[in-house]
C-alpha atoms as a PDB file:
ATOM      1  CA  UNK A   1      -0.526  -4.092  18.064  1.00  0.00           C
ATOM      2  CA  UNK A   2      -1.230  -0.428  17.654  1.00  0.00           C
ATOM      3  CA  UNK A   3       1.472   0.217  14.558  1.00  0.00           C
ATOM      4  CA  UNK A   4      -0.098   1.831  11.437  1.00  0.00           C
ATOM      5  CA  UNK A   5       1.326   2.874   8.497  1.00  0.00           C
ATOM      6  CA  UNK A   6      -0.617   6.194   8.267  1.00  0.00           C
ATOM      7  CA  UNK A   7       0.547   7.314   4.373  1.00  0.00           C
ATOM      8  CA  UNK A   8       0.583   5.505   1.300  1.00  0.00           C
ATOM      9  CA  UNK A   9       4.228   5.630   0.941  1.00  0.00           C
ATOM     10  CA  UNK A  10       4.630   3.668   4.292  1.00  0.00           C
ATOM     11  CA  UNK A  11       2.893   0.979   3.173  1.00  0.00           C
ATOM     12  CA  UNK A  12       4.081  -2.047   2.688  1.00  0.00           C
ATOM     13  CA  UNK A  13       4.093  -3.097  -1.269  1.00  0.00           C
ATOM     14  CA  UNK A  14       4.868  -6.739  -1.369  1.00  0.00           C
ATOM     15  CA  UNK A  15       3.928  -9.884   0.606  1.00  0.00           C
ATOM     16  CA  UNK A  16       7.086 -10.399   2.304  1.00  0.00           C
ATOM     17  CA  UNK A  17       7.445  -6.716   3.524  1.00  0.00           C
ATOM     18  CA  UNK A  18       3.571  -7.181   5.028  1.00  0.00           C
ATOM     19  CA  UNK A  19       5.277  -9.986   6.867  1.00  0.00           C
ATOM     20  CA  UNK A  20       8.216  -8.222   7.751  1.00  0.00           C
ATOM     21  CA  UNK A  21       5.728  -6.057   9.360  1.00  0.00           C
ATOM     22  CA  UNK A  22       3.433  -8.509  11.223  1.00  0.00           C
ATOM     23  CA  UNK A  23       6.413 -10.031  12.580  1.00  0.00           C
ATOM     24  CA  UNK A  24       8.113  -6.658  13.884  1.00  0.00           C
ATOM     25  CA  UNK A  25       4.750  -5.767  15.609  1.00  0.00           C
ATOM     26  CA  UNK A  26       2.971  -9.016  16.708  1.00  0.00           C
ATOM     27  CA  UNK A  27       4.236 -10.310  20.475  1.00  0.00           C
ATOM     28  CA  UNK A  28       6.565 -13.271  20.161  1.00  0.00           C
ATOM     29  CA  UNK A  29       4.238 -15.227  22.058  1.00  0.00           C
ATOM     30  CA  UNK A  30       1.403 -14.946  19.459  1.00  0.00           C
ATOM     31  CA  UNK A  31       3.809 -15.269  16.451  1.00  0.00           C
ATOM     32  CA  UNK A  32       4.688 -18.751  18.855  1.00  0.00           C
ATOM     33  CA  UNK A  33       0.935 -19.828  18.976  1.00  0.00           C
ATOM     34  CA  UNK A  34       0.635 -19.520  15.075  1.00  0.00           C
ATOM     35  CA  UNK A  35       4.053 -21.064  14.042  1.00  0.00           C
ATOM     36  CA  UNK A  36       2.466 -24.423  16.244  1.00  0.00           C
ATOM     37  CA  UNK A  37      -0.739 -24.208  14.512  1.00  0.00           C
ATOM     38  CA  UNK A  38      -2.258 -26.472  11.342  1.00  0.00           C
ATOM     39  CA  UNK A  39      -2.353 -24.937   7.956  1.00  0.00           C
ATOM     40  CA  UNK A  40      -6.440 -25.762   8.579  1.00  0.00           C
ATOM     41  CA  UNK A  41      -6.629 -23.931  11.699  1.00  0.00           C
ATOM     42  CA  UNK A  42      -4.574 -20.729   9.841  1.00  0.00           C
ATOM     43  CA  UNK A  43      -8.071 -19.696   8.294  1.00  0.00           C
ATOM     44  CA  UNK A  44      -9.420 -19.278  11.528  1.00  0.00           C
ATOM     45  CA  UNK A  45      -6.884 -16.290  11.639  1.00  0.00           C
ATOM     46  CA  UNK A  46      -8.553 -14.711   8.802  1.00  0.00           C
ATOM     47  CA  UNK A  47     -11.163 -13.315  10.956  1.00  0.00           C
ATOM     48  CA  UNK A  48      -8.916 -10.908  13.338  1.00  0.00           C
ATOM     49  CA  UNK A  49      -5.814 -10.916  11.849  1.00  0.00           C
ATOM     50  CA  UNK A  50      -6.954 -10.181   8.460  1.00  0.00           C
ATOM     51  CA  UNK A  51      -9.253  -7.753   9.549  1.00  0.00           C
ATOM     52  CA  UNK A  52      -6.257  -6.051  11.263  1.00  0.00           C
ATOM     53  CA  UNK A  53      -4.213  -6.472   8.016  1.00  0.00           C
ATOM     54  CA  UNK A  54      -6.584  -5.015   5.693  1.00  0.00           C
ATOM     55  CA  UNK A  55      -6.987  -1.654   7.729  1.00  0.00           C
ATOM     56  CA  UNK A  56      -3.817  -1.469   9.065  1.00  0.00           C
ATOM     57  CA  UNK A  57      -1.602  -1.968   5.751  1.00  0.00           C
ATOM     58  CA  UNK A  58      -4.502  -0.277   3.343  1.00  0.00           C
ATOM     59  CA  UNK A  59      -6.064  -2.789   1.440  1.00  0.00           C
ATOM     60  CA  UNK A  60      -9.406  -1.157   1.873  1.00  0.00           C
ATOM     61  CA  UNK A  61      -7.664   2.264   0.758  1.00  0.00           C
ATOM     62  CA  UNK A  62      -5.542   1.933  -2.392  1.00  0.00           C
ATOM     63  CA  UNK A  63      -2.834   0.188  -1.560  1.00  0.00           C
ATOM     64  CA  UNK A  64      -2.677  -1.398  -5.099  1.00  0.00           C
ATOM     65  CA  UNK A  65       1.526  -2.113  -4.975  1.00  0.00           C
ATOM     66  CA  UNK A  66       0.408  -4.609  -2.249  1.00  0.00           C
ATOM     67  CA  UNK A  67      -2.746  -6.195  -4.238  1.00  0.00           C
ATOM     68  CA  UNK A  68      -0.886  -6.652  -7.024  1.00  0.00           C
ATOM     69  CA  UNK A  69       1.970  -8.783  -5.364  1.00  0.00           C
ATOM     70  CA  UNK A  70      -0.309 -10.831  -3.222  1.00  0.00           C
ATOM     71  CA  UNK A  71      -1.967 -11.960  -6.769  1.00  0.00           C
ATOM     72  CA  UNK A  72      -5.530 -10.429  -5.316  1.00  0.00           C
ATOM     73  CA  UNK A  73      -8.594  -8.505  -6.676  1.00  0.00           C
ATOM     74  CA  UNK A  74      -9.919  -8.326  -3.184  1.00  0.00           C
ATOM     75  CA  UNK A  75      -8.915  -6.988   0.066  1.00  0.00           C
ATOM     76  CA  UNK A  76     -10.101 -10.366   1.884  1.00  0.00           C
ATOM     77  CA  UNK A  77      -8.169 -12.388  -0.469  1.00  0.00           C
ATOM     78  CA  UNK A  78      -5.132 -10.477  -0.347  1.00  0.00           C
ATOM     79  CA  UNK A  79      -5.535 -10.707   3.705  1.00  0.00           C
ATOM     80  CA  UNK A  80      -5.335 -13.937   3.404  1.00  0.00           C
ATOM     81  CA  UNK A  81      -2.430 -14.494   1.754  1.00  0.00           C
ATOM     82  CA  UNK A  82      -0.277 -12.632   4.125  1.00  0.00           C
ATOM     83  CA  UNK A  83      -1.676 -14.327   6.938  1.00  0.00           C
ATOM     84  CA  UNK A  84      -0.705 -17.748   4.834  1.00  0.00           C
ATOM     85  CA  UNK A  85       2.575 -16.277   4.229  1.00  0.00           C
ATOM     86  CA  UNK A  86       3.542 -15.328   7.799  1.00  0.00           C
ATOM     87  CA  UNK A  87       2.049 -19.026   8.899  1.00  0.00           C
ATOM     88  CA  UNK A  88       4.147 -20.549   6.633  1.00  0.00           C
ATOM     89  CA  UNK A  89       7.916 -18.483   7.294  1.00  0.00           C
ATOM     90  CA  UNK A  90       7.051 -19.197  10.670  1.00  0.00           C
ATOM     91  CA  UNK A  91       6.256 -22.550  10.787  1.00  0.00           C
ATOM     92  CA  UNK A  92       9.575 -23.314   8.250  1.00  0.00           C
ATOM     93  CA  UNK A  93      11.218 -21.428  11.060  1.00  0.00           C
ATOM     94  CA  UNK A  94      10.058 -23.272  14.108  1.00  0.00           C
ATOM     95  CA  UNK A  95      10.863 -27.095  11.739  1.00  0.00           C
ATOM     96  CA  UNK A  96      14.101 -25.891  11.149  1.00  0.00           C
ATOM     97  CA  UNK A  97      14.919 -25.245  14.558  1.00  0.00           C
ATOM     98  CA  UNK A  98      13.344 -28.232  16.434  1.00  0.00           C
ATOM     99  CA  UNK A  99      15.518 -30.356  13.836  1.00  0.00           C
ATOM    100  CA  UNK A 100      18.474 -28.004  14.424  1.00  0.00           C
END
């Protein structure tokens, strides 16, 4: 998981494109492991994957578009809501196709 968006202007400005992103770059397997997981065990995520989030889609440096949709003052909060928000297409996805 090596992608960066290295200007500004390839950053992603709302939620969904941040998840967009994590899902184009994370291995299948991992996006697997967190689709299975409990909304309680999604904040455990925070730690890594929100780290990754914050430097990789420029939280830390301006990337205010993206603040401003995820409803966040903070980088840490704003983290967090895209990790809920990938957790949460995924996990819709994985239902939908076990009742499928």
């Amino acid at each position: 998981m090596e992608e960066r968006a290295n200007h500004h202007s390839e950053y992603p400005r709302t939620v969904t494109e941040a998840v967009d992103w994590l899902e184009s770059i994370v291995p299948a397997g991992e996006l697997e492991l967190i689709a299975a997981m409990d909304v309680d065990d999604v904040v455990g995520l925070h730690v890594e994957l929100g780290a990754y989030i914050r430097e990789r889609l420029g939280l830390w440096s301006g990337n205010d578009a993206l603040m401003e949709d995820a409803l966040a003052l903070h980088a840490v909060d704003a983290s967090m809501v895209i990790v809920m928000a990938l957790w949460q297409r995924l996990h819709q996805a994985a239902r939908f196709s076990m009742s499928a």
